[in-house]
N, C-alpha and C. Protein backbone atom coordinates (compact mmCIF):
# COMPACT_ATOMS: atom_id res chain seq x y z
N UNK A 1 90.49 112.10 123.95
CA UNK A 1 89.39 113.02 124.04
C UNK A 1 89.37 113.63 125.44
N UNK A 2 89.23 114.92 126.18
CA UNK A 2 89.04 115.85 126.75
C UNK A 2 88.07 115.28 127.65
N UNK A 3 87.94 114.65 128.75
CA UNK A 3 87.06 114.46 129.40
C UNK A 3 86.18 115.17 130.68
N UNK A 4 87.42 115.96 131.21
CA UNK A 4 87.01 117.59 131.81
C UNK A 4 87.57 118.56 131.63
N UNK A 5 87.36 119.74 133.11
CA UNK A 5 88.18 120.78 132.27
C UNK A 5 89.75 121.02 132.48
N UNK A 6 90.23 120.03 132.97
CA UNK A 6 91.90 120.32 132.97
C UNK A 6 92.42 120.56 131.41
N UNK A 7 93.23 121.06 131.70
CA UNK A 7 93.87 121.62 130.01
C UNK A 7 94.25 119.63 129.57
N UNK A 8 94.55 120.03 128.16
CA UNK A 8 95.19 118.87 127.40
C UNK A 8 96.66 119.18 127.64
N UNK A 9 97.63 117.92 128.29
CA UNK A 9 98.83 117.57 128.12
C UNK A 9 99.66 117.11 127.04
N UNK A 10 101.06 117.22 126.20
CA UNK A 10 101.26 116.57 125.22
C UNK A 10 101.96 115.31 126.16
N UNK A 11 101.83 113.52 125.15
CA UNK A 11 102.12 112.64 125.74
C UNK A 11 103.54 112.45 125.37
N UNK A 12 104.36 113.01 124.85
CA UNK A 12 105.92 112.94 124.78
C UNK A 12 106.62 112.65 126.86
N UNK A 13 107.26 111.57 126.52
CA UNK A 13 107.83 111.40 128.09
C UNK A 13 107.05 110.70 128.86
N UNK A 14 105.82 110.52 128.38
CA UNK A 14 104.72 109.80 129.28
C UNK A 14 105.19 108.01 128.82
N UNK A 15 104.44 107.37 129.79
CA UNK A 15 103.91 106.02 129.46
C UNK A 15 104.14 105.66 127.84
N UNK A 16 103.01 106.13 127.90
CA UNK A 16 102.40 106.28 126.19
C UNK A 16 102.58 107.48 125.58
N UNK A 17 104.00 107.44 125.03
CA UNK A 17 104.82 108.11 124.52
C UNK A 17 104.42 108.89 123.04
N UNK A 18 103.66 107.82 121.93
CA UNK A 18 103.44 108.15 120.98
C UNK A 18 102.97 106.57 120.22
N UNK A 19 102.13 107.40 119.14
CA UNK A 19 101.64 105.91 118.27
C UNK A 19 102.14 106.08 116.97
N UNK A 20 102.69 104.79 116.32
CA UNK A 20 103.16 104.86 114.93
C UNK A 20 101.95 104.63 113.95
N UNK A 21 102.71 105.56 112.63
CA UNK A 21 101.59 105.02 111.31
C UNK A 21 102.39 104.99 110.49
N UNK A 22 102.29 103.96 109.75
CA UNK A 22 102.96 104.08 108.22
C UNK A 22 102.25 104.95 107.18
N UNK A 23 102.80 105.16 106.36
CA UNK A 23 102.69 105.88 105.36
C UNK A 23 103.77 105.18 103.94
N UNK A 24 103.37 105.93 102.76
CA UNK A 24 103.87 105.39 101.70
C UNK A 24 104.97 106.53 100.88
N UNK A 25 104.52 107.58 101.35
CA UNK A 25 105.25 108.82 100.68
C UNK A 25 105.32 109.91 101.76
N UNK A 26 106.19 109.67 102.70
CA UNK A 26 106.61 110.79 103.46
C UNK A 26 107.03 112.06 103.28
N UNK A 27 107.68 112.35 102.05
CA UNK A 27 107.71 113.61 101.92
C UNK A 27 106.33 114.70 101.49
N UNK A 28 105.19 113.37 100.75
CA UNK A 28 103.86 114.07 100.27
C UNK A 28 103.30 114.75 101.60
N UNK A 29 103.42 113.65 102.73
CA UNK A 29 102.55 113.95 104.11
C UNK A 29 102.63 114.80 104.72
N UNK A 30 104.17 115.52 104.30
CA UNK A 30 105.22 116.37 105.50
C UNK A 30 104.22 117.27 104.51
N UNK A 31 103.93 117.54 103.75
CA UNK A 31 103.93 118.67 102.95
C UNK A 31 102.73 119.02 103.04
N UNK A 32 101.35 117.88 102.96
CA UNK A 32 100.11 118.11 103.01
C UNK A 32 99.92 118.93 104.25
N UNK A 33 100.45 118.31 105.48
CA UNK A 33 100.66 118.87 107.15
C UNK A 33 100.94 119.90 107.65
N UNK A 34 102.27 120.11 106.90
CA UNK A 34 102.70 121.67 106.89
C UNK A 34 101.73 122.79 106.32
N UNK A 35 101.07 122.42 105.13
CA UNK A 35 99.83 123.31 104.67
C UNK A 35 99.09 123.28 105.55
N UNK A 36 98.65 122.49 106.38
CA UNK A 36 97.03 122.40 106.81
C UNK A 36 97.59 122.96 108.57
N UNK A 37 99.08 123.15 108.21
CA UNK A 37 98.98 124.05 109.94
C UNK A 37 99.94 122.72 111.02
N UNK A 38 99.49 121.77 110.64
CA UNK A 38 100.07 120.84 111.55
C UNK A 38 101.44 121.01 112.36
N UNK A 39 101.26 121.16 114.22
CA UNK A 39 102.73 121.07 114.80
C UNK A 39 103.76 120.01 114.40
N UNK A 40 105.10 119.82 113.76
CA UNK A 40 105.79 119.31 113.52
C UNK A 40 106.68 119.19 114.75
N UNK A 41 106.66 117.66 115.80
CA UNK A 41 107.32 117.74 116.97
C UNK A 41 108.97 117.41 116.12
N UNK A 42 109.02 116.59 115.44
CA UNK A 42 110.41 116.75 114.81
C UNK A 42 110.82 116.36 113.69
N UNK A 43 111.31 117.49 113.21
CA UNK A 43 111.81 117.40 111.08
C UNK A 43 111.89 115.46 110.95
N UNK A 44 111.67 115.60 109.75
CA UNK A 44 112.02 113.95 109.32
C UNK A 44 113.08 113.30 109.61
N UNK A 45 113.53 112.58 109.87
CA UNK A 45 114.74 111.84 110.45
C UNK A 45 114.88 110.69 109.74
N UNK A 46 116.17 109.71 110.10
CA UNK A 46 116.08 108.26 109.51
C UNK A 46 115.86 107.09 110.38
N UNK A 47 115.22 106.21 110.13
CA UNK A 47 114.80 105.60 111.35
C UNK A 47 115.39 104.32 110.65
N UNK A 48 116.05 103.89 111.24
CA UNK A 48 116.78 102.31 110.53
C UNK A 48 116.73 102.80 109.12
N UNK A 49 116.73 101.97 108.30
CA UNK A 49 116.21 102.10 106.53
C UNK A 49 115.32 102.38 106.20
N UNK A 50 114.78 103.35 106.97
CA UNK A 50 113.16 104.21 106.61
C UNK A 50 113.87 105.74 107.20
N UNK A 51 111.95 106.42 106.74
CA UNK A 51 112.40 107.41 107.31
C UNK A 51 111.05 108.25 108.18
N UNK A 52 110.93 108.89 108.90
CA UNK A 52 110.13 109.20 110.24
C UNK A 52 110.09 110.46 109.97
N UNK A 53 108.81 110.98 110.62
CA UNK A 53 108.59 112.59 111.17
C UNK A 53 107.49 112.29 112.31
N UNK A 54 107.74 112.92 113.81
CA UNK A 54 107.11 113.33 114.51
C UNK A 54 105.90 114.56 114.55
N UNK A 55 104.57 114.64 114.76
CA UNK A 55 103.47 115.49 114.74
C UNK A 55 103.33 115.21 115.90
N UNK A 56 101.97 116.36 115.78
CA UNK A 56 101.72 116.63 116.91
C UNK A 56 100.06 116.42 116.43
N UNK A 57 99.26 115.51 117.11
CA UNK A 57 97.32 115.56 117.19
C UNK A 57 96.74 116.30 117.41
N UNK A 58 95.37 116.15 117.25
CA UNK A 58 94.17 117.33 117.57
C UNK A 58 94.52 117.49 118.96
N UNK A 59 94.86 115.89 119.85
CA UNK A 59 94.52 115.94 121.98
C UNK A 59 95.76 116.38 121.92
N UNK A 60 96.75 116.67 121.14
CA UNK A 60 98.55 117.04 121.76
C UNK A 60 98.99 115.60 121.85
N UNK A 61 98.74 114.77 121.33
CA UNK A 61 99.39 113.28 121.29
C UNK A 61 100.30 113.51 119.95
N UNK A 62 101.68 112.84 120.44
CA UNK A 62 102.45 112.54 119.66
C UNK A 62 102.07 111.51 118.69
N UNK A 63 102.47 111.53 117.33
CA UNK A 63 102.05 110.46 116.10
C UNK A 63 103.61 110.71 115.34
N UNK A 64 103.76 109.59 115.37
CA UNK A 64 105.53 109.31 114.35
C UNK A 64 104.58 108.54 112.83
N UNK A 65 104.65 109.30 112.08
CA UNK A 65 104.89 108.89 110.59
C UNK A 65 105.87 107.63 110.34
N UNK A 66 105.75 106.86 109.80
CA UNK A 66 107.16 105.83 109.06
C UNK A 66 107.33 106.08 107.87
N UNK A 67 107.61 106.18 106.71
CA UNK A 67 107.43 105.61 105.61
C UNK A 67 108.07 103.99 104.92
N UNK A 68 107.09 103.69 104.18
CA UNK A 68 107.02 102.06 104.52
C UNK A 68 107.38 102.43 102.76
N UNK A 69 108.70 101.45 102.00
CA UNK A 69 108.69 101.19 100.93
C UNK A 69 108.07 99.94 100.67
């Protein structure tokens, strides 16, 4: 949350790089996201035996998707 008036930074490269969430159907999410506008920091990828997409938050915080079978 925005606590004065300096602009919002994205946290890619920082400390606190990004927070994970699972999910169950990654391709539904990519799709709901993409409708609703959402920055996509990077197309879906494979992450070990899963598979990942990077967004972008309301503050510019990075959020990695998983999908969890």
């Amino acid at each position: 949350m925005q606590q004065d008036e300096r602009p919002l930074v994205g946290s890619r490269g920082h400390l606190y790089d990004h927070i994970a969430l699972s999910v169950n159907n990654l391709d539904a999410w990519v799709a709901k996201l993409r409708s609703e506008g959402v920055k996509i920091l990077e197309q879906p990828y494979k992450l070990g035996d899963m598979r990942a997409v990077m967004i972008e938050g309301p503050s510019l915080e990075a959020l990695e998707l998983v999908e969890i079978k």
